[in-house]
C-alpha atoms as a PDB file:
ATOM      1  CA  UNK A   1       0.000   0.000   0.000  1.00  0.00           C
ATOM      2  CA  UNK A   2       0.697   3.575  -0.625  1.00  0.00           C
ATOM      3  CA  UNK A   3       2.076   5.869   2.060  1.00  0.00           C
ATOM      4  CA  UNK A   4      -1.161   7.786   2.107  1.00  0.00           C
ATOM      5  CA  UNK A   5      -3.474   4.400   2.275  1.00  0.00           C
ATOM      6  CA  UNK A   6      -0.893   3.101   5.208  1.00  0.00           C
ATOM      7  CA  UNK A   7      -1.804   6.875   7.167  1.00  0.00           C
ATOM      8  CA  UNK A   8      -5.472   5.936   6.701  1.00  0.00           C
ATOM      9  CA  UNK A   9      -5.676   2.384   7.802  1.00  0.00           C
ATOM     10  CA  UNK A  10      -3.072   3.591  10.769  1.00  0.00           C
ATOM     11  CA  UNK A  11      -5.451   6.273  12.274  1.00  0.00           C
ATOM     12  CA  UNK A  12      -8.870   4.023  11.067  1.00  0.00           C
ATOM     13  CA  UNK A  13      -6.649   1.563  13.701  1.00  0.00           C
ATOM     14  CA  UNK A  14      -6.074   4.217  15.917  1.00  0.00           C
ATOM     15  CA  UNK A  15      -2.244   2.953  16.260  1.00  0.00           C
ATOM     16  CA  UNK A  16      -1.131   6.048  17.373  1.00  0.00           C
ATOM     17  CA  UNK A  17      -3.008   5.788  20.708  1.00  0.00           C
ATOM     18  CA  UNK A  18      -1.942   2.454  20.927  1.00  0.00           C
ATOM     19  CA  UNK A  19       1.471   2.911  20.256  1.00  0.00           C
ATOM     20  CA  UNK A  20       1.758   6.490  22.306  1.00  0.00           C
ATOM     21  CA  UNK A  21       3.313   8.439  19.728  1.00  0.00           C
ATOM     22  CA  UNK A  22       2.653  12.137  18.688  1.00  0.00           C
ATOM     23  CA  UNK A  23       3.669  12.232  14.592  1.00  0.00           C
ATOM     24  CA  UNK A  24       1.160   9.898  12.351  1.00  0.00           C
ATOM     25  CA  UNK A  25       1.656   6.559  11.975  1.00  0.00           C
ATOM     26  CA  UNK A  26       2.883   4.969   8.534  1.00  0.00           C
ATOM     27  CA  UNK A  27       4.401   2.195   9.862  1.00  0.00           C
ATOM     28  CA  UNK A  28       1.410  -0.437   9.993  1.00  0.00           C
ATOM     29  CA  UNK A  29       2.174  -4.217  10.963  1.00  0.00           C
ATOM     30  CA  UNK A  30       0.296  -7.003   9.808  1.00  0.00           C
ATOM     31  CA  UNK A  31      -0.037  -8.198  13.290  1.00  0.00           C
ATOM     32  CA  UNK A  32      -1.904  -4.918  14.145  1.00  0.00           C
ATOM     33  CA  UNK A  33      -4.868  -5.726  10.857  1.00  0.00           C
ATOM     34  CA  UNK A  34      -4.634  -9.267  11.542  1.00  0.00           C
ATOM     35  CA  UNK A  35      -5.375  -8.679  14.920  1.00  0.00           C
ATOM     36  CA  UNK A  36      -8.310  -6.352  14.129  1.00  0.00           C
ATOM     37  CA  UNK A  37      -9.792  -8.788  11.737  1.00  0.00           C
ATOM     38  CA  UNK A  38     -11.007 -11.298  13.855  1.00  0.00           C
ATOM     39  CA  UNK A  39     -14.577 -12.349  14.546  1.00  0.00           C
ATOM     40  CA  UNK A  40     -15.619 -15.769  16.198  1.00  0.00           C
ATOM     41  CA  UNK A  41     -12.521 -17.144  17.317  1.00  0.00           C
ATOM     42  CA  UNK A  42      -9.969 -17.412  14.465  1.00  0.00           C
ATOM     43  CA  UNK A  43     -12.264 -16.616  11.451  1.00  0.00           C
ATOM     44  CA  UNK A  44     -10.623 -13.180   9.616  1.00  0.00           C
ATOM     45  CA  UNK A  45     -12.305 -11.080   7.818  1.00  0.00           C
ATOM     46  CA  UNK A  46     -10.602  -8.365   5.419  1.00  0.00           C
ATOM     47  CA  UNK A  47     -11.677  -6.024   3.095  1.00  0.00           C
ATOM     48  CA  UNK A  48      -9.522  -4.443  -0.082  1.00  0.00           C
ATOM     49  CA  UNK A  49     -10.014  -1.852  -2.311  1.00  0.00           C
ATOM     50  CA  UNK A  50      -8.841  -2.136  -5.876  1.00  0.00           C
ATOM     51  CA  UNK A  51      -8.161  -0.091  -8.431  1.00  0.00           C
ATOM     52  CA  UNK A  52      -8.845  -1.576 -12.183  1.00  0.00           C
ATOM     53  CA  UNK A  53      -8.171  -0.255 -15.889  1.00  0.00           C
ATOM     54  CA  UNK A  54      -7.719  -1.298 -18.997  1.00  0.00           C
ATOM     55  CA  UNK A  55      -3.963  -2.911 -17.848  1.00  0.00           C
ATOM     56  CA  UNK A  56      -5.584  -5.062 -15.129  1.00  0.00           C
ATOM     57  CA  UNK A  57      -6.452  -4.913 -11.078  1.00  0.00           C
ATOM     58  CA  UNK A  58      -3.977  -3.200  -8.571  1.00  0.00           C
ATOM     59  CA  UNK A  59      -5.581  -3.591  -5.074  1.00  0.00           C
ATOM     60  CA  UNK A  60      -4.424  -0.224  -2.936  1.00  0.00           C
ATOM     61  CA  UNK A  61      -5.868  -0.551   0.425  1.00  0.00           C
ATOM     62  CA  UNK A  62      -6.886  -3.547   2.698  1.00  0.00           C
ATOM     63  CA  UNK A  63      -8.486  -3.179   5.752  1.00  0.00           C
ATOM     64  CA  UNK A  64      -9.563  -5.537   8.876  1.00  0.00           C
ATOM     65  CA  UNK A  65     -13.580  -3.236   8.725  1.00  0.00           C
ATOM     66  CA  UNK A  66     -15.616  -2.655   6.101  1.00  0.00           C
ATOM     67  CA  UNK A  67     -16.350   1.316   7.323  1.00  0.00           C
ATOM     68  CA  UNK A  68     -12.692   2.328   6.555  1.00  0.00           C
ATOM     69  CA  UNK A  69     -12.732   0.308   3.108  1.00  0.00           C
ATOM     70  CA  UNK A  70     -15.451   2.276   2.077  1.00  0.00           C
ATOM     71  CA  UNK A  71     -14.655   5.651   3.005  1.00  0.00           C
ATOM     72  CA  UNK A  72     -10.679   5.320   1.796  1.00  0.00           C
ATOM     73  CA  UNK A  73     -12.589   3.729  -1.658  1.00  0.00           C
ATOM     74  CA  UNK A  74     -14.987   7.015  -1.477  1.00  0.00           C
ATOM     75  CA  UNK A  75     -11.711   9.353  -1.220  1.00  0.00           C
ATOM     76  CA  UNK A  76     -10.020   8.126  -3.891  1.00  0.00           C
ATOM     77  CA  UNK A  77     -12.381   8.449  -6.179  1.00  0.00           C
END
């Protein structure tokens, strides 16, 4: 992902509460979506946005909620 999609997943995450730090978070782990993801146990659940044109499908943001999906989707319109 972009640096821009990694801001918005970071704050839709709210890792900079949970990480204490004052400058915006780019730095997203896959522990941290993974770990948002889950429902029932061990079942994950992601969502991805994806850009297509005439070359093909380039997927630019995933995301552990469907809320964030659809407003980073909205915004890049």
């Amino acid at each position: 992902m972009g640096e821009d999609a990694l801001a918005f997943l970071s704050k839709s995450l709210d890792l900079g509460s949970k990480y204490e730090v004052t400058e915006p978070v780019t730095d997203v782990e896959w522990e941290d979506v993974e770990e948002e993801a889950r429902e029932d146990g061990n079942v994950l659940s992601f969502f991805v946005v994806v850009e297509e044109d005439d070359k093909g499908q380039k997927p630019l943001y995933v995301s552990p909620d469907w809320p964030s999906a659809e407003e980073f989707a909205k915004k890049s319109l």
